[in-house]
C-alpha atoms as a PDB file:
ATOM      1  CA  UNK A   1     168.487   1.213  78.635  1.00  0.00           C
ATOM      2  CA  UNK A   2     171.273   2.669  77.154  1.00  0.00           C
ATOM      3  CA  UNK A   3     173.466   6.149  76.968  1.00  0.00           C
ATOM      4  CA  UNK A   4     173.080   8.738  73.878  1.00  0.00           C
ATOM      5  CA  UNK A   5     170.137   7.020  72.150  1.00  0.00           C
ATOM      6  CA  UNK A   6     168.086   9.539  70.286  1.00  0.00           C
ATOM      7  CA  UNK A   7     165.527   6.976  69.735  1.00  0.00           C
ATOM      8  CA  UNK A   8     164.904   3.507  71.072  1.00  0.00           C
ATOM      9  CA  UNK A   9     162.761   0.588  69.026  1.00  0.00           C
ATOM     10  CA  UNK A  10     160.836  -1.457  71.025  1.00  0.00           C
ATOM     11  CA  UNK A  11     160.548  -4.775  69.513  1.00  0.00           C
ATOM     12  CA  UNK A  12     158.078  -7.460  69.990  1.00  0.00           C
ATOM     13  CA  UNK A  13     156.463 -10.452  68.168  1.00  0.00           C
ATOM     14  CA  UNK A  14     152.458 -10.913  67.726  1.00  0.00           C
ATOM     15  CA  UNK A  15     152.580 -13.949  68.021  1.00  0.00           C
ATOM     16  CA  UNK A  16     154.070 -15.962  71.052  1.00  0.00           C
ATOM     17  CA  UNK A  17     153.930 -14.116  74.179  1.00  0.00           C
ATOM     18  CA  UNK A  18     152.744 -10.609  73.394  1.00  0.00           C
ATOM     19  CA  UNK A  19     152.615  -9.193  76.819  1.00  0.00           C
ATOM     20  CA  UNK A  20     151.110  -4.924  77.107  1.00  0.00           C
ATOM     21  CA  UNK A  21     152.569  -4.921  80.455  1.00  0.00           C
ATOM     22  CA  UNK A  22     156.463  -5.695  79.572  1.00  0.00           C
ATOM     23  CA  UNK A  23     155.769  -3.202  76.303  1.00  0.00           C
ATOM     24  CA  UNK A  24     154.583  -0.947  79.406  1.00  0.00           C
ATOM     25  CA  UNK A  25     158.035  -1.532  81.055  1.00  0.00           C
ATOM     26  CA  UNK A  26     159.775  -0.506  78.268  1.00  0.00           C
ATOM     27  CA  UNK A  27     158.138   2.670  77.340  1.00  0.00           C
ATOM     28  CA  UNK A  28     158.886   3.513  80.454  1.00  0.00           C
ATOM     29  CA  UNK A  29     162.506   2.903  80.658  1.00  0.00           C
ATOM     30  CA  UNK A  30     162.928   4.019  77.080  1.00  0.00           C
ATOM     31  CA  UNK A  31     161.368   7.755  78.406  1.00  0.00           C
ATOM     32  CA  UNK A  32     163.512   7.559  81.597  1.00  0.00           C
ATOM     33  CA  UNK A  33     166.390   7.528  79.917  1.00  0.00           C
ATOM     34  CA  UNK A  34     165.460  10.165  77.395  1.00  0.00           C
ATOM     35  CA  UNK A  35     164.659   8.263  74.520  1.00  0.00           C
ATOM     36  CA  UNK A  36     162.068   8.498  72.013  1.00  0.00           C
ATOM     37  CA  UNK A  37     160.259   4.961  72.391  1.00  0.00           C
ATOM     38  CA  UNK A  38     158.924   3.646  69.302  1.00  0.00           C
ATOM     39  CA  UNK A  39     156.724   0.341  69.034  1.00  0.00           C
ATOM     40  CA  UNK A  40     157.728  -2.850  66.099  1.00  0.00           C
ATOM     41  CA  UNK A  41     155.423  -5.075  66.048  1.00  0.00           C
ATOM     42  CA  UNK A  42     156.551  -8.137  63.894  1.00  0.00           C
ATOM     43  CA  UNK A  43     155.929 -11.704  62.414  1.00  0.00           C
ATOM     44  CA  UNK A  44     152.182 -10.490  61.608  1.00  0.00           C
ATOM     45  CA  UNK A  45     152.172 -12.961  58.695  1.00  0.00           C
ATOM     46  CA  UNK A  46     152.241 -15.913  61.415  1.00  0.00           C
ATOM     47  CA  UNK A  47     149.541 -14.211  63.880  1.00  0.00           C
ATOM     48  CA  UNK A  48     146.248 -15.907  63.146  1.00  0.00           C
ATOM     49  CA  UNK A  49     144.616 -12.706  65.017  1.00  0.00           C
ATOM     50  CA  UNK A  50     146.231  -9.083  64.564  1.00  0.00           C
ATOM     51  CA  UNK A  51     143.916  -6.567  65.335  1.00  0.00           C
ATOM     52  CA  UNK A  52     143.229  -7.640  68.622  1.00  0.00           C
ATOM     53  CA  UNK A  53     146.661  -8.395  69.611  1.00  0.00           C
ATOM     54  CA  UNK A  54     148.199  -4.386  67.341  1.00  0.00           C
ATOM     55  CA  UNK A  55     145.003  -3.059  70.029  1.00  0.00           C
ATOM     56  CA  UNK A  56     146.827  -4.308  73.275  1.00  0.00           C
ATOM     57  CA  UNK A  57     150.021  -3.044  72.483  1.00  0.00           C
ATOM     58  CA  UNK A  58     147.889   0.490  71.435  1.00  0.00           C
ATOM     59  CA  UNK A  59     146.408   0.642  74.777  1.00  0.00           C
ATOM     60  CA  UNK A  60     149.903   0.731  76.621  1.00  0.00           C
ATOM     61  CA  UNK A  61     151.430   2.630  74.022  1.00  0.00           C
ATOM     62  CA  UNK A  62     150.027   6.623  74.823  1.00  0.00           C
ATOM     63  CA  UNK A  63     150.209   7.931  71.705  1.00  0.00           C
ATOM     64  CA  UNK A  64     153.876   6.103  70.977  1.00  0.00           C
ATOM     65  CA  UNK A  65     154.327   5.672  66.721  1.00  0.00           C
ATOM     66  CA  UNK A  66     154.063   1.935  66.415  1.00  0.00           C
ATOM     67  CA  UNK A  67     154.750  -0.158  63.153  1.00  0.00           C
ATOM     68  CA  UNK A  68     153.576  -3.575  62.613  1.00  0.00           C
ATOM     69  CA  UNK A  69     152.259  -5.264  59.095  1.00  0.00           C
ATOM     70  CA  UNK A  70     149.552  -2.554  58.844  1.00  0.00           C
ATOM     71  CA  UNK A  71     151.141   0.852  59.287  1.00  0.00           C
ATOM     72  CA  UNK A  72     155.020   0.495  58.331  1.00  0.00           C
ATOM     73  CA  UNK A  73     157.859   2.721  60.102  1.00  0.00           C
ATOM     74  CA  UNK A  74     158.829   5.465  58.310  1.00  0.00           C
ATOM     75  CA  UNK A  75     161.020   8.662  59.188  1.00  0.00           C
ATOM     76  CA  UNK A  76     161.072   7.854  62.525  1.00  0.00           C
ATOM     77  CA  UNK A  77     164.889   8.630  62.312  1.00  0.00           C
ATOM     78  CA  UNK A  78     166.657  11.269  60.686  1.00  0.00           C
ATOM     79  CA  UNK A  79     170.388  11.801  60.137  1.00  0.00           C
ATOM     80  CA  UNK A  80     172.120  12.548  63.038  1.00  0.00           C
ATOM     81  CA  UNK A  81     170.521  10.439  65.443  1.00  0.00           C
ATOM     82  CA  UNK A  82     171.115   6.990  67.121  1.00  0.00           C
ATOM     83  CA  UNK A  83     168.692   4.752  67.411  1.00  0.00           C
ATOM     84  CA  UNK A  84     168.914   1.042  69.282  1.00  0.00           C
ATOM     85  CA  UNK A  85     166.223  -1.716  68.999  1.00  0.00           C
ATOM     86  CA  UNK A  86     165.445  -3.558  72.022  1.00  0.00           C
ATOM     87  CA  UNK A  87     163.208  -6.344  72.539  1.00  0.00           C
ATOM     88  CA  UNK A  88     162.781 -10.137  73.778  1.00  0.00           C
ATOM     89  CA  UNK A  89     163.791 -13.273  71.697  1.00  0.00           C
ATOM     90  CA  UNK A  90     161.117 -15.717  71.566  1.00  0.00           C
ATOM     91  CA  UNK A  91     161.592 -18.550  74.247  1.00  0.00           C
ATOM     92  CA  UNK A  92     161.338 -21.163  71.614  1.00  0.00           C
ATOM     93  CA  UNK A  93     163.689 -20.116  68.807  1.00  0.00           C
ATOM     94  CA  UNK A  94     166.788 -17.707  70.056  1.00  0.00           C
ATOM     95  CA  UNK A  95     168.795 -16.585  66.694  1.00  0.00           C
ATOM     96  CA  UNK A  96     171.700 -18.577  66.435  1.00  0.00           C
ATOM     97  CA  UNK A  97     173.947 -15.475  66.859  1.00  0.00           C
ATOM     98  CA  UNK A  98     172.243 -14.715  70.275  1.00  0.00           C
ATOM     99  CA  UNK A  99     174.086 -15.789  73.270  1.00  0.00           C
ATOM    100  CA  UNK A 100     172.846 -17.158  76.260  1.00  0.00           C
ATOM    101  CA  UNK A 101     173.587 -16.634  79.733  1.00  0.00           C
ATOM    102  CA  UNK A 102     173.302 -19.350  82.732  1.00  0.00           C
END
């Protein structure tokens, strides 16, 4: 995932493609490589059904600190560390600043 990363942010919409088993994938590579994985959930003000959707990610995330609309991140960094956030752009709408590879 990436080298001298205290912490790494897991990122993922609500809406869209929500999917426990990538989330799954990335806790795993995130403690592989000796990171503190944290869980964002976001866009929960588009997401017609939250709870259910905040429980899937909860039941992959063992006890991981997870933030979405409902529980905010806070001090999950301190000064000193790195942190990196990691995630998947939606298929629909990459940011214009994303680049794209053939």
């Amino acid at each position: 995932m990436a080298a001298n990363v205290d912490v790494v942010f897991l990122v993922s919409a609500l809406v869209g493609d929500l999917n426990p088993r990538r989330l799954e994938r990335y806790l795993v590579l995130a403690w592989e490589s000796g990171a503190a994985p944290a869980i964002v959930l976001t866009k929960a003000d588009l997401c017609a059904e939250v709870a259910p959707r905040v429980a899937a990610a909860e039941s992959v995330a063992l006890g991981v600190p997870m933030s979405s609309a409902t529980s905010p991140a806070r001090g999950w960094t301190s000064s000193g560390h790195t942190s990196r956030a990691t995630g998947r752009w939606p298929r629909s709408a990459p940011p214009a600043s994303a680049s794209r590879r053939s």
